[in-house]
PDB file of N, CA and C in Angstrom:
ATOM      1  N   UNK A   1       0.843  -1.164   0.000  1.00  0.00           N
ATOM      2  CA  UNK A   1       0.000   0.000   0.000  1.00  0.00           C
ATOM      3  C   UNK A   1       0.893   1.233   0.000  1.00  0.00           C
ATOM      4  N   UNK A   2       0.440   2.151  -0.827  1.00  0.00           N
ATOM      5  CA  UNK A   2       1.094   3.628  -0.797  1.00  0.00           C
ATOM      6  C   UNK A   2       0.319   4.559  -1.075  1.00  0.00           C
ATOM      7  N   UNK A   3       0.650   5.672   0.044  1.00  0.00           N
ATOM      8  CA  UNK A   3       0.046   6.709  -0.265  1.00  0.00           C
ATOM      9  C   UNK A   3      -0.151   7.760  -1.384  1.00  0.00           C
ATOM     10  N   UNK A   4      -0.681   8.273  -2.092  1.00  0.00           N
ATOM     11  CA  UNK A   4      -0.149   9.088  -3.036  1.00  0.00           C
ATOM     12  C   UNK A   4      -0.666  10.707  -2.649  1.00  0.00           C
ATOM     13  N   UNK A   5      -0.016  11.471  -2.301  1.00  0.00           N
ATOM     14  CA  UNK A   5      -0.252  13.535  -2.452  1.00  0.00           C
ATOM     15  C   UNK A   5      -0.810  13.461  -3.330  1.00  0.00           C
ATOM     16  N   UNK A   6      -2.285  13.705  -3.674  1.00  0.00           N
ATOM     17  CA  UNK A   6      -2.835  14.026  -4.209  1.00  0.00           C
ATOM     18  C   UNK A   6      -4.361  14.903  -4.049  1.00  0.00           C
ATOM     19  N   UNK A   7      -4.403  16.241  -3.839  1.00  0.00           N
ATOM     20  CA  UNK A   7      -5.625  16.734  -3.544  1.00  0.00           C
ATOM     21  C   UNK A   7      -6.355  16.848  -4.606  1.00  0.00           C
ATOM     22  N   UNK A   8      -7.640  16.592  -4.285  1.00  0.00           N
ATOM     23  CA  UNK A   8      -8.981  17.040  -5.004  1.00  0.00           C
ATOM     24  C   UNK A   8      -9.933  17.867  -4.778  1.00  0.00           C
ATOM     25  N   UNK A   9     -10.946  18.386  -5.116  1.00  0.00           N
ATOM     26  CA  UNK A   9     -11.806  19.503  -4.475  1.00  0.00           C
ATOM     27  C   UNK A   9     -12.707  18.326  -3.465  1.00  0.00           C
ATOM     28  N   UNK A  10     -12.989  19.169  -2.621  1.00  0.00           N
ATOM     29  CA  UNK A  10     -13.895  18.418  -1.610  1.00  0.00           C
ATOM     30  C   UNK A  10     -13.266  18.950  -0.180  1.00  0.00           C
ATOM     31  N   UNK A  11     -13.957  18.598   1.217  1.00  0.00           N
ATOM     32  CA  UNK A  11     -13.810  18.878   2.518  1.00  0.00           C
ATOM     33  C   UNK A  11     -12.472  18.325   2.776  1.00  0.00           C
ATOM     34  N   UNK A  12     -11.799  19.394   3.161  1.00  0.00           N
ATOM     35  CA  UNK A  12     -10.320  18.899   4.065  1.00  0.00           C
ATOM     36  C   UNK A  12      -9.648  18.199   3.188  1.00  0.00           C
ATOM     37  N   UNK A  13      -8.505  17.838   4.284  1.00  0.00           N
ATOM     38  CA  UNK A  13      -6.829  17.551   3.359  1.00  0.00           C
ATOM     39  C   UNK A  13      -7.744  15.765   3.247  1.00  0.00           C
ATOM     40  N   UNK A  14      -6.913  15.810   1.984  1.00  0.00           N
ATOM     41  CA  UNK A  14      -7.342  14.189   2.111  1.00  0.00           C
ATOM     42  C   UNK A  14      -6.114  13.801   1.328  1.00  0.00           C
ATOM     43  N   UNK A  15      -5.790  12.215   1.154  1.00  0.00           N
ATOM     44  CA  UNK A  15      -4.817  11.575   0.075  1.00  0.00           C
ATOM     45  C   UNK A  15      -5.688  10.478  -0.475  1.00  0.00           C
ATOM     46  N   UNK A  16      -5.071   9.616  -1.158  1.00  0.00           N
ATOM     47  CA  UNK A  16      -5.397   8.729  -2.386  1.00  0.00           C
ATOM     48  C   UNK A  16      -4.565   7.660  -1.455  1.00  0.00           C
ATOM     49  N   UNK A  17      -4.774   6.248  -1.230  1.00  0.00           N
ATOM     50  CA  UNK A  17      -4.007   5.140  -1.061  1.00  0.00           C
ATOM     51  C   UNK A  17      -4.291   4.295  -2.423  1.00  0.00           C
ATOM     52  N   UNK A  18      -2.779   3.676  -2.850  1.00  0.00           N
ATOM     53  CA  UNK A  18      -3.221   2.621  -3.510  1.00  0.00           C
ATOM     54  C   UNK A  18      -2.608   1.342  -3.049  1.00  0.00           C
ATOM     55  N   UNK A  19      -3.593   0.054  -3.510  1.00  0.00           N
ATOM     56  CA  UNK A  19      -3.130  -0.905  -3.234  1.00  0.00           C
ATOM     57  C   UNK A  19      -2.910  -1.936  -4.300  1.00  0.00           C
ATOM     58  N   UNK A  20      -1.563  -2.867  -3.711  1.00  0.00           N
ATOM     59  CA  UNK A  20      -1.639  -3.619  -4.737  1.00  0.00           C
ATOM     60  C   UNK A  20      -1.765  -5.073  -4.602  1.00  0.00           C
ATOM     61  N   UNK A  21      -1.774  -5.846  -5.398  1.00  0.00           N
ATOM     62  CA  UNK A  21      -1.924  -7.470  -5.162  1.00  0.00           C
ATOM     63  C   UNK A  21      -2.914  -8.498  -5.597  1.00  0.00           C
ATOM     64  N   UNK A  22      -3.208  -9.039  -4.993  1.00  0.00           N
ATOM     65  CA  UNK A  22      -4.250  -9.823  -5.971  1.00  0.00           C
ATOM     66  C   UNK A  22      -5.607  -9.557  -5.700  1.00  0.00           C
ATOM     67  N   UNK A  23      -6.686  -9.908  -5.926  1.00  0.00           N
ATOM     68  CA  UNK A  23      -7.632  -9.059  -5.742  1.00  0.00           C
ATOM     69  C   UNK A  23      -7.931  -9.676  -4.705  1.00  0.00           C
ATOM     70  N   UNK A  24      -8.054 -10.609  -3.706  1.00  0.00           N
ATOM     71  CA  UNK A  24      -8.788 -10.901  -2.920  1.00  0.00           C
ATOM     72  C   UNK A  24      -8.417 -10.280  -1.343  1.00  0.00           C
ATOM     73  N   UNK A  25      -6.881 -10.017  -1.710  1.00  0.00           N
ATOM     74  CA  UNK A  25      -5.992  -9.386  -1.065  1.00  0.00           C
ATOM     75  C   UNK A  25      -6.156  -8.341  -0.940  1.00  0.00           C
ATOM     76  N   UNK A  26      -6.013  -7.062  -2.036  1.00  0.00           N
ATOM     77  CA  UNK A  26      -6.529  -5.658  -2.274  1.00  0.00           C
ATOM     78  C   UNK A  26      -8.315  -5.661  -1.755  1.00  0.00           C
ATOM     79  N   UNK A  27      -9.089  -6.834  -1.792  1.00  0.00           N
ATOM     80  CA  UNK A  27     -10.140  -6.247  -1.119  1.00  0.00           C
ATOM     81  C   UNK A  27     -10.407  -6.521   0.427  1.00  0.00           C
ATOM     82  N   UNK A  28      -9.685  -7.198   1.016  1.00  0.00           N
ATOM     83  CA  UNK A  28      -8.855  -7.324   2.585  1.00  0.00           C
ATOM     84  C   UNK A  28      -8.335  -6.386   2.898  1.00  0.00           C
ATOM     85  N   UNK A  29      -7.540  -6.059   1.790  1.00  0.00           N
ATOM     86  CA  UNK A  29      -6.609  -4.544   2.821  1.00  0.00           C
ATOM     87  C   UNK A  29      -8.184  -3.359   2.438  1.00  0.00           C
ATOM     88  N   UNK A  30      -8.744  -2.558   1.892  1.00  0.00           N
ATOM     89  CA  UNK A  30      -9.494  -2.127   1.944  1.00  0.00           C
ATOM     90  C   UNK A  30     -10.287  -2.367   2.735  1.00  0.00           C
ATOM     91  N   UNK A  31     -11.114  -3.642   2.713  1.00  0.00           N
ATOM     92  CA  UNK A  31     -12.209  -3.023   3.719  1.00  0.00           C
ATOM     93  C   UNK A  31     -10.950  -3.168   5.967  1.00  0.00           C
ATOM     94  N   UNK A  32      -9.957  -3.783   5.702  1.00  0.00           N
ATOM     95  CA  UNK A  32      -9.404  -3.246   6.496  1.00  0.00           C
ATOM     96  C   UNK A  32      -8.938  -1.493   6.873  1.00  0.00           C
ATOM     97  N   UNK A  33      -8.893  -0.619   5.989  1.00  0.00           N
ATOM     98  CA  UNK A  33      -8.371   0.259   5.847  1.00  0.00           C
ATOM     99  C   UNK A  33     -10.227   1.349   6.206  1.00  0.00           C
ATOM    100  N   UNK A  34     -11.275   0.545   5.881  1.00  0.00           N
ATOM    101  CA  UNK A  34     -12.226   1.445   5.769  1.00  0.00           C
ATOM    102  C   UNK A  34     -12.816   1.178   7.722  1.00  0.00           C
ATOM    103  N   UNK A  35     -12.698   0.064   7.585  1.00  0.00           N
ATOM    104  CA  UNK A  35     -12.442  -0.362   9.486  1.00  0.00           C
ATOM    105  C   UNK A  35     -11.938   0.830  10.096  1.00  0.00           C
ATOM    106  N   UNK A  36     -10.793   1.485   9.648  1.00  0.00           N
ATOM    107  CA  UNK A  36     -10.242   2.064  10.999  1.00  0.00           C
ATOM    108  C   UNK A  36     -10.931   3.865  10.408  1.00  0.00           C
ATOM    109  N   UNK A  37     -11.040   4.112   9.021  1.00  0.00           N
ATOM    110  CA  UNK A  37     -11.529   5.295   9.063  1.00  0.00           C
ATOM    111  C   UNK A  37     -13.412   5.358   9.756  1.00  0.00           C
ATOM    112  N   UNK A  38     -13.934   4.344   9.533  1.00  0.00           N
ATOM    113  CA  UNK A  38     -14.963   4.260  10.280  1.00  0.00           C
ATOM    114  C   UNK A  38     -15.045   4.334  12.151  1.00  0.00           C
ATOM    115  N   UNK A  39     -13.858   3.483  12.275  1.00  0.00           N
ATOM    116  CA  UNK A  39     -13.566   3.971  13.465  1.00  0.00           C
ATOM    117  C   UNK A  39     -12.910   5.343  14.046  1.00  0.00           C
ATOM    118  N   UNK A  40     -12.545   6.115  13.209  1.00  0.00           N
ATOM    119  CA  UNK A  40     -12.175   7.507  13.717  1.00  0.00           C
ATOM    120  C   UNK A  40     -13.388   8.853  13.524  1.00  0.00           C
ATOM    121  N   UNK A  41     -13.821   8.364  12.185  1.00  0.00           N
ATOM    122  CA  UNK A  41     -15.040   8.981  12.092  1.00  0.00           C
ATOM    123  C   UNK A  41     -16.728   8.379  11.393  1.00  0.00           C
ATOM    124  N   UNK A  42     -17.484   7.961  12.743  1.00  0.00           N
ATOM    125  CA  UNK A  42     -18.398   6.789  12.806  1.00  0.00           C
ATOM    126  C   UNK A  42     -18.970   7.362  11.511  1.00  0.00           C
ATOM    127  N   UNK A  43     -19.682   6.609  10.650  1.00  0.00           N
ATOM    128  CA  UNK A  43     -20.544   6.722   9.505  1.00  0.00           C
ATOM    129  C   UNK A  43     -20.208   7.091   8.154  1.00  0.00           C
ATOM    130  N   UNK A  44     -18.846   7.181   8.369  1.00  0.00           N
ATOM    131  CA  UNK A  44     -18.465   7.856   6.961  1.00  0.00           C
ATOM    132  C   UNK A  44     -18.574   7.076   6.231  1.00  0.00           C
ATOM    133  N   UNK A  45     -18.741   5.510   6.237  1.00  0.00           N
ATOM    134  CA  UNK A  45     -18.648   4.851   5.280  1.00  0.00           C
ATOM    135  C   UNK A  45     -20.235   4.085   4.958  1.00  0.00           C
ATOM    136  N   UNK A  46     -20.689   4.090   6.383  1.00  0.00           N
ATOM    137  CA  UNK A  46     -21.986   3.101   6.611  1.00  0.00           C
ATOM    138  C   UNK A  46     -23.349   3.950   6.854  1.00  0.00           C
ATOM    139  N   UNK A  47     -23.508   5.511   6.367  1.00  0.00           N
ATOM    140  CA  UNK A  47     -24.370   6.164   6.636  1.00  0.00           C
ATOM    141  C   UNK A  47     -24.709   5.835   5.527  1.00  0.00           C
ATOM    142  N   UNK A  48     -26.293   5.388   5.484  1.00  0.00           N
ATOM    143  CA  UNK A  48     -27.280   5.567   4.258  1.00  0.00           C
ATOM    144  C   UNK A  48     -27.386   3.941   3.969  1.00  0.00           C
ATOM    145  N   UNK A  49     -26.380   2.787   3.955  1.00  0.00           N
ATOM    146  CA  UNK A  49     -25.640   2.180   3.736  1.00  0.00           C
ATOM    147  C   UNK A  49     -26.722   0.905   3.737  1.00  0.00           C
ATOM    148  N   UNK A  50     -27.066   0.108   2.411  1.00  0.00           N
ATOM    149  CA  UNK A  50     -28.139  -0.556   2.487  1.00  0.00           C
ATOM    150  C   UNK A  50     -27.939  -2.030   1.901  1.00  0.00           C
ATOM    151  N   UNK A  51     -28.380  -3.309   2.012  1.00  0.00           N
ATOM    152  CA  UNK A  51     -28.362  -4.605   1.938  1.00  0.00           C
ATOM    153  C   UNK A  51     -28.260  -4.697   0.743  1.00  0.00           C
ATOM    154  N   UNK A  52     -27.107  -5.227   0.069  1.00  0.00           N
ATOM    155  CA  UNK A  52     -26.862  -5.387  -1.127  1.00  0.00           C
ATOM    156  C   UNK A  52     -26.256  -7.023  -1.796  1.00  0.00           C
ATOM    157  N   UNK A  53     -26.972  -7.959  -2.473  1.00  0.00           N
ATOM    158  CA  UNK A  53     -26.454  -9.159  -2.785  1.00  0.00           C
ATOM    159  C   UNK A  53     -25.976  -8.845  -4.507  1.00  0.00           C
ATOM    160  N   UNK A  54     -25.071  -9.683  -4.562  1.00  0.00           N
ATOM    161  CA  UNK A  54     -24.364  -9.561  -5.722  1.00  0.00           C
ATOM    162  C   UNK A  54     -24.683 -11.005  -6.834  1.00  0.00           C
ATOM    163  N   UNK A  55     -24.996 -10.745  -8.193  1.00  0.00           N
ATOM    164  CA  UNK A  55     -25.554 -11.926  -8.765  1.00  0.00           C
ATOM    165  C   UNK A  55     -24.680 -11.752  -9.795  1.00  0.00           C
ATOM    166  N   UNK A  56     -22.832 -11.536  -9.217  1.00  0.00           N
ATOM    167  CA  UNK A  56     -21.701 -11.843 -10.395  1.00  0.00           C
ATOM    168  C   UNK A  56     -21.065 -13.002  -9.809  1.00  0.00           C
ATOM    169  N   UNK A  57     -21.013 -13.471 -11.164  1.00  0.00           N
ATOM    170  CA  UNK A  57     -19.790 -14.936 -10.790  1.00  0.00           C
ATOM    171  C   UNK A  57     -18.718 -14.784 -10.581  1.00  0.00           C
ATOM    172  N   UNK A  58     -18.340 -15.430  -9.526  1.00  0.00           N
ATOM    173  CA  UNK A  58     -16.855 -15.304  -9.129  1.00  0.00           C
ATOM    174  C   UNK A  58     -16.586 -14.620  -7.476  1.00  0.00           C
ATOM    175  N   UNK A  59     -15.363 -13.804  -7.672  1.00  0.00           N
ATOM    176  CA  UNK A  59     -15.127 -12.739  -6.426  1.00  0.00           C
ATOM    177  C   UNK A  59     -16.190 -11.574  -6.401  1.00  0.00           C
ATOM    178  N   UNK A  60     -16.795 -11.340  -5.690  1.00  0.00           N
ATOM    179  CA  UNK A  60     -17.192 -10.073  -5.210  1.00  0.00           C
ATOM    180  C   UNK A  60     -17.610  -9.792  -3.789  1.00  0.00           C
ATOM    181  N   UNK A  61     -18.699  -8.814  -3.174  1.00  0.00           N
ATOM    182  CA  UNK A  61     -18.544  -8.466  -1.869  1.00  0.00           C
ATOM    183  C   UNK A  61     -20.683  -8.215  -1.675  1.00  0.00           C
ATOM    184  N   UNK A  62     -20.888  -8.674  -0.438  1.00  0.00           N
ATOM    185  CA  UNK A  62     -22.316  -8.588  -0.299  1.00  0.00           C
ATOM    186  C   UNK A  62     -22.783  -7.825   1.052  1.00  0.00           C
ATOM    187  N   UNK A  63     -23.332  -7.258   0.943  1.00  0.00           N
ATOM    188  CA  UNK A  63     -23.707  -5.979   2.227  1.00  0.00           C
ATOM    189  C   UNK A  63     -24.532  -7.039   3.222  1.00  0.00           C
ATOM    190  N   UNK A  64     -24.645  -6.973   4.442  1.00  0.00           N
ATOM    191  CA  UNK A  64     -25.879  -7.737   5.357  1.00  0.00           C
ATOM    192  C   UNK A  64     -26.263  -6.570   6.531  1.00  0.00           C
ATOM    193  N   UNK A  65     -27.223  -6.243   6.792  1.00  0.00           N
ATOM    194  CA  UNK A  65     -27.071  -4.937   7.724  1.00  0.00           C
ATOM    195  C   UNK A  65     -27.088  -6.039   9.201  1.00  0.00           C
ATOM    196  N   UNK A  66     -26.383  -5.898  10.061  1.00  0.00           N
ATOM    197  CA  UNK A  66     -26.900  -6.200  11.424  1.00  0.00           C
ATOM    198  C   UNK A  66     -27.261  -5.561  12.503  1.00  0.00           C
ATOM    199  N   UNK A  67     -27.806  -6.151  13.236  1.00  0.00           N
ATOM    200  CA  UNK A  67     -28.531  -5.397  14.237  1.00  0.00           C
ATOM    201  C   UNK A  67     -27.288  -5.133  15.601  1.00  0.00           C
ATOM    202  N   UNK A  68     -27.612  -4.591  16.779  1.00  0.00           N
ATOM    203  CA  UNK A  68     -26.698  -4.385  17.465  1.00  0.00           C
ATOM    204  C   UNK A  68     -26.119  -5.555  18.022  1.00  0.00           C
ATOM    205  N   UNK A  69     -26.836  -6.528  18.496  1.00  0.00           N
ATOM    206  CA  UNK A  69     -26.245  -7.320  19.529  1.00  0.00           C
ATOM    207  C   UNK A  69     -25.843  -8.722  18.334  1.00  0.00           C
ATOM    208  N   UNK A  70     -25.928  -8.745  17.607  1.00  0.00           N
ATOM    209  CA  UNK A  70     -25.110  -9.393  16.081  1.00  0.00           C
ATOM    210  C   UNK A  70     -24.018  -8.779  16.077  1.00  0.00           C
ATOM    211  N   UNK A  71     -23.613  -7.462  15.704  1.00  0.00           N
ATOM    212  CA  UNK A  71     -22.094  -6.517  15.018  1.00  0.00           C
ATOM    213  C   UNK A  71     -21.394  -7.296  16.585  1.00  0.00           C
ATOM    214  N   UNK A  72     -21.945  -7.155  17.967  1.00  0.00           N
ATOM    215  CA  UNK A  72     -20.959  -7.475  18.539  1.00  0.00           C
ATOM    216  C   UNK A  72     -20.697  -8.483  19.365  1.00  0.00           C
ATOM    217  N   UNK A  73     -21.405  -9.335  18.846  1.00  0.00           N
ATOM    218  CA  UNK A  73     -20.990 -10.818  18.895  1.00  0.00           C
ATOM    219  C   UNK A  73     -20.603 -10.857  17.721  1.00  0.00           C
ATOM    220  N   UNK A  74     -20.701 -10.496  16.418  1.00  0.00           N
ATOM    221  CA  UNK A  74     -19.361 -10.717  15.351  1.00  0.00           C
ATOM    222  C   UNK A  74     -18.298 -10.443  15.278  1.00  0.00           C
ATOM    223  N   UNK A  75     -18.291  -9.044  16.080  1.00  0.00           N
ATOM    224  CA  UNK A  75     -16.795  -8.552  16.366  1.00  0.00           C
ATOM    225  C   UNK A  75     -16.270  -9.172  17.091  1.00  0.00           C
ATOM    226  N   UNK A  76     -16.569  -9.844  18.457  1.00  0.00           N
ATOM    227  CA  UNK A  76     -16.116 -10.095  19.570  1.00  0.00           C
ATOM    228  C   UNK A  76     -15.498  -9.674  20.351  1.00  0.00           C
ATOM    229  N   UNK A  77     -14.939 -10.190  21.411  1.00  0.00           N
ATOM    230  CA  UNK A  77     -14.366  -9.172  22.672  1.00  0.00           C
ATOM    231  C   UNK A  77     -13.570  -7.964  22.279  1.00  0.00           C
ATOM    232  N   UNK A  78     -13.934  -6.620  22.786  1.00  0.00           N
ATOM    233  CA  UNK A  78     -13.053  -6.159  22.452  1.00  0.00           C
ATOM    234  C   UNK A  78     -13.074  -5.371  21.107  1.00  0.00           C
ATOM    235  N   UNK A  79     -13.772  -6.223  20.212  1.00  0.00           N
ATOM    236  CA  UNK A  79     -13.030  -5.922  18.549  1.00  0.00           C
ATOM    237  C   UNK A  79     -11.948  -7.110  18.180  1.00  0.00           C
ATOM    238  N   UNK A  80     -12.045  -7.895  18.782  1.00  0.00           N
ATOM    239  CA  UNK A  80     -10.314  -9.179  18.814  1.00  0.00           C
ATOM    240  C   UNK A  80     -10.368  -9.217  17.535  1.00  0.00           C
ATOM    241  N   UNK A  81     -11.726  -9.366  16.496  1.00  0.00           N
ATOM    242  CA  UNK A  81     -12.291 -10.133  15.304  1.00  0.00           C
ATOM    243  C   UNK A  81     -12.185  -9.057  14.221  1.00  0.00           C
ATOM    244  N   UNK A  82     -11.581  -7.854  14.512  1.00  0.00           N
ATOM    245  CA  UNK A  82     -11.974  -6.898  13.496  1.00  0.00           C
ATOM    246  C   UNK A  82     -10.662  -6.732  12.458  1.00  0.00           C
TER     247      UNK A  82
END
């Protein structure tokens, strides 16, 4: 992963990360990477954020909304699981 300086119009300093590798990998480090900006600032990623199944063959990614006492028994102690 590397960062790249790159501003765009929009709110505040921001950068560009890119990642590289294989895809199943690049979509591990991402939604790892969206983990911790969600954790610094709650909703940025999951506001609005709605149940989505995917009907492509192969790799892809499927939304499930959970309820509270699900997210943290999925997470588990702590977050150990995140």
């Amino acid at each position: 992963m590397f960062f790249m300086n790159k501003r765009e119009g929009g709110k505040g300093p921001s950068e560009k990360l890119i990642i590289f590798g294989p895809q199943r990998s690049r979509r591990g480090a991402e939604l790892k990477v969206m983990s911790g900006v969600e954790q610094k600032n709650p909703g940025y990623f999951t506001r609005g954020v709605r149940e989505k199944t995917s009907d492509v063959k192969g790799f892809d990614t499927d939304r499930f909304l959970f309820k509270d006492d699900e997210l943290s028994y999925s997470l588990g102690k702590q977050g150990t699981t995140r």
